[in-house]
N, C-alpha and C. Protein backbone atom coordinates (compact mmCIF):
# COMPACT_ATOMS: atom_id res chain seq x y z
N UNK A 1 135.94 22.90 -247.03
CA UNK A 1 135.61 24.26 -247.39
C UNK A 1 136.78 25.19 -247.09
N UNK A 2 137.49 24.80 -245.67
CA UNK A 2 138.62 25.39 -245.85
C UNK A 2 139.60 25.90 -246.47
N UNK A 3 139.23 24.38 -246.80
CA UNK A 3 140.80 23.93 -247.77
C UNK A 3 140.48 24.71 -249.37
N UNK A 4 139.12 24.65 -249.61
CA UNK A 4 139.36 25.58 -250.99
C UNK A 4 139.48 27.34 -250.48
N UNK A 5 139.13 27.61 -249.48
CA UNK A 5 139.96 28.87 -249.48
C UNK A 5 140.93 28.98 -249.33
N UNK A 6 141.88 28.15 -248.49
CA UNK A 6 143.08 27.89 -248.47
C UNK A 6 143.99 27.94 -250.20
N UNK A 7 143.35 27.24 -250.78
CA UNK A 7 143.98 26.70 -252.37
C UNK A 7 143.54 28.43 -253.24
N UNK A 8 142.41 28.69 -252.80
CA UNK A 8 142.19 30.06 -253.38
C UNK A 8 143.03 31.20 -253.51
N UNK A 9 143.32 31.28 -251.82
CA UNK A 9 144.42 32.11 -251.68
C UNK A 9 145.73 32.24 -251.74
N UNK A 10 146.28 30.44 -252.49
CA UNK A 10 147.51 30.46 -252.94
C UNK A 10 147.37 30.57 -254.37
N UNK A 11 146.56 30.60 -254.89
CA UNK A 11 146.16 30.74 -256.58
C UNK A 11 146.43 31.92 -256.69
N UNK A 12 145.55 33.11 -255.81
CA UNK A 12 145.17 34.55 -256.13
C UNK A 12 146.91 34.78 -255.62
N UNK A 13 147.80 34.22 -254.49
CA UNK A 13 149.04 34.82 -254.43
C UNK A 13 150.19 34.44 -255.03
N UNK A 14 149.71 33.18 -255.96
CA UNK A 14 150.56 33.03 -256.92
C UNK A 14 150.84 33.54 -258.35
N UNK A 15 149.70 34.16 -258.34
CA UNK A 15 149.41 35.00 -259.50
C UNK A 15 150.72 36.40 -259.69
N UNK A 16 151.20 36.18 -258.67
CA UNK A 16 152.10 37.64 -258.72
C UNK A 16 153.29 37.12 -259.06
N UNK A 17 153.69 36.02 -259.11
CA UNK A 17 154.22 35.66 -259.36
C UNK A 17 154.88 34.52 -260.61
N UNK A 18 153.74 33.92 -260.52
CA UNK A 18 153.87 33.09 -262.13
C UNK A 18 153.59 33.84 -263.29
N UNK A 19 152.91 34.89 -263.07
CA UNK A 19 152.34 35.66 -264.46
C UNK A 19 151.30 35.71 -265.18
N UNK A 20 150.81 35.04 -265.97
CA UNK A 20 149.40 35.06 -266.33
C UNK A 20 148.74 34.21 -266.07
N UNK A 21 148.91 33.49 -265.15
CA UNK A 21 148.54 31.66 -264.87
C UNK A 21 146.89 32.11 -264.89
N UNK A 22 146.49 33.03 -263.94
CA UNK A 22 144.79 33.49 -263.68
C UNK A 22 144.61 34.66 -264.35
N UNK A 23 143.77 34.96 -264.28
CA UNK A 23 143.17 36.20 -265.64
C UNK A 23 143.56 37.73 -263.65
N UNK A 24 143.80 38.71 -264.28
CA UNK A 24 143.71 39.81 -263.03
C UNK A 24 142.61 40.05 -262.24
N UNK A 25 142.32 39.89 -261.03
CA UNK A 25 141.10 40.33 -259.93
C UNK A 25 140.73 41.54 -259.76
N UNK A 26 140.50 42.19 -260.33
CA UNK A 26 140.18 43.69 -259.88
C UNK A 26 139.81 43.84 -258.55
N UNK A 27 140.17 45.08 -257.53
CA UNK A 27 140.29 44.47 -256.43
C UNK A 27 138.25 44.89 -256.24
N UNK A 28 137.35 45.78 -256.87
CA UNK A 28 136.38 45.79 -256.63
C UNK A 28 135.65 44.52 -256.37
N UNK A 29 136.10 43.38 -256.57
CA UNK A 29 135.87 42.00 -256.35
C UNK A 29 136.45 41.22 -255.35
N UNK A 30 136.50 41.81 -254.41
CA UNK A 30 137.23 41.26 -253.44
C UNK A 30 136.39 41.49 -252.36
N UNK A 31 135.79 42.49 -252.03
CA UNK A 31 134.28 41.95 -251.28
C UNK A 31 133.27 41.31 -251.42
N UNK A 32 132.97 40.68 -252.80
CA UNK A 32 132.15 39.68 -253.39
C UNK A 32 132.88 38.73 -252.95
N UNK A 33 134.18 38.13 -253.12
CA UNK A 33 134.82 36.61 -252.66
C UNK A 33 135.02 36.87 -251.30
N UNK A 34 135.17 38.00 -250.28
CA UNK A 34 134.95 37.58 -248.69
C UNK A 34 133.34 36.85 -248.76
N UNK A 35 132.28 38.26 -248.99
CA UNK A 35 131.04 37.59 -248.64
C UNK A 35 130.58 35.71 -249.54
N UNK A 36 131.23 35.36 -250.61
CA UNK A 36 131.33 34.41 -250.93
C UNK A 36 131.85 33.21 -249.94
N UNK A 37 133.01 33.81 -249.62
CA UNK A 37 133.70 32.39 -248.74
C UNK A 37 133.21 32.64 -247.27
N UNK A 38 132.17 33.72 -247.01
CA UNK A 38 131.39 33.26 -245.74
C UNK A 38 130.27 32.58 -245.87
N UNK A 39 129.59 32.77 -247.28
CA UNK A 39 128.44 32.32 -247.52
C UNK A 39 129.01 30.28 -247.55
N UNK A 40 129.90 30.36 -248.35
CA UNK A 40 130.58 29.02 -248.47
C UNK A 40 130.64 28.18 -246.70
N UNK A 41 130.61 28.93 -245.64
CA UNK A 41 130.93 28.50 -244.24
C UNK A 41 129.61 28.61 -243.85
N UNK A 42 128.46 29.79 -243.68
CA UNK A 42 127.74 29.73 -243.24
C UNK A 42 126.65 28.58 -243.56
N UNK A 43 125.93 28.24 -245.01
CA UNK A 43 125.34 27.84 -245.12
C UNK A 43 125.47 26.08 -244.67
N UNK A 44 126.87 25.67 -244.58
CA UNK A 44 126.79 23.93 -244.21
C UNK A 44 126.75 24.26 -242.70
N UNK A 45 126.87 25.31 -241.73
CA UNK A 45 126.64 25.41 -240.74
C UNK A 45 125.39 25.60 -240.18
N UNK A 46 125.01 25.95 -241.14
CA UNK A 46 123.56 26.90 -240.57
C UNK A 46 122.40 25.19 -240.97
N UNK A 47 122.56 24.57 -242.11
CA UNK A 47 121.92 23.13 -242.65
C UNK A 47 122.79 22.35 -241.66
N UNK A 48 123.42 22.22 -240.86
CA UNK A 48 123.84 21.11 -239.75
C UNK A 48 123.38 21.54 -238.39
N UNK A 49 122.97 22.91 -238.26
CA UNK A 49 122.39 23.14 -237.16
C UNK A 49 120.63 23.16 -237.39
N UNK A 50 120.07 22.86 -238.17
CA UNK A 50 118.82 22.83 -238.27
C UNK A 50 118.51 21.34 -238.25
N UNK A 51 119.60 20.40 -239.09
CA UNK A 51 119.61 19.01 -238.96
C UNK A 51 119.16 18.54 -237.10
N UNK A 52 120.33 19.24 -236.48
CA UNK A 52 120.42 18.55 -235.05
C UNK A 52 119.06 19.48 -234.36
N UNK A 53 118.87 20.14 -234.65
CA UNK A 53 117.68 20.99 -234.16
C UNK A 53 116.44 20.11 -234.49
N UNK A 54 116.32 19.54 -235.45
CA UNK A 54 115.23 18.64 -235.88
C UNK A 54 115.12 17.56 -235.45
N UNK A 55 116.71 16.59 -235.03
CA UNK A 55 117.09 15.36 -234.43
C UNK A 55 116.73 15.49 -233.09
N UNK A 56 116.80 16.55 -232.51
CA UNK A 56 116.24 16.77 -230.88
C UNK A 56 115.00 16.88 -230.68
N UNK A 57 114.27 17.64 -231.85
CA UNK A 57 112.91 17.80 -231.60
C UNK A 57 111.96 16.58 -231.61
N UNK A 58 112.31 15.64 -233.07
CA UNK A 58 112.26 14.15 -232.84
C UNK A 58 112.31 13.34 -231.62
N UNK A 59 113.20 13.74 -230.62
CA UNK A 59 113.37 13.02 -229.95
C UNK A 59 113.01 13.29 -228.72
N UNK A 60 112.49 14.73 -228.58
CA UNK A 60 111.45 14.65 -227.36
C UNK A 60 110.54 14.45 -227.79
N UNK A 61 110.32 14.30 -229.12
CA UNK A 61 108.32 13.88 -229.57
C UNK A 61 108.01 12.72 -228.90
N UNK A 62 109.53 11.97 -229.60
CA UNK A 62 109.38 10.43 -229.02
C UNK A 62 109.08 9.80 -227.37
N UNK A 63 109.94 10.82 -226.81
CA UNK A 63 110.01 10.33 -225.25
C UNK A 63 108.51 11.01 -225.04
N UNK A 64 107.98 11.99 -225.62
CA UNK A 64 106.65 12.27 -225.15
C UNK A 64 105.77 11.31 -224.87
N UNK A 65 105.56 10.64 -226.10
CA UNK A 65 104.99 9.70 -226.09
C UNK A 65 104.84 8.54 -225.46
């Protein structure tokens, strides 16, 4: 996930330089791709912490028993 922001932000800064390679960003769109590339981080974080949250709960059911 990094890594495509990483590749993102050499696309969007290569653009100044190669020329028309990407169509222009208006910058009003540039708070849509922050909250994008948090949404991109939050959500495999937030589904791996509910995973292990569930793997623990499992596993005091078990020792309950």
């Amino acid at each position: 996930m990094v890594l495509v922001l990483v590749i993102g932000a050499i696309l969007l800064e290569s653009t100044r330089y190669a020329g028309n390679f990407l169509p222009d960003i208006p910058s009003e769109t540039f708070p849509w791709l922050i909250g994008a590339g948090i949404l991109m981080i939050a959500f495999p974080v937030l589904i791996g912490l509910n995973g292990a949250l569930t793997n623990r709960r499992r596993a005091q059911n078990f020792e309950a028993r």
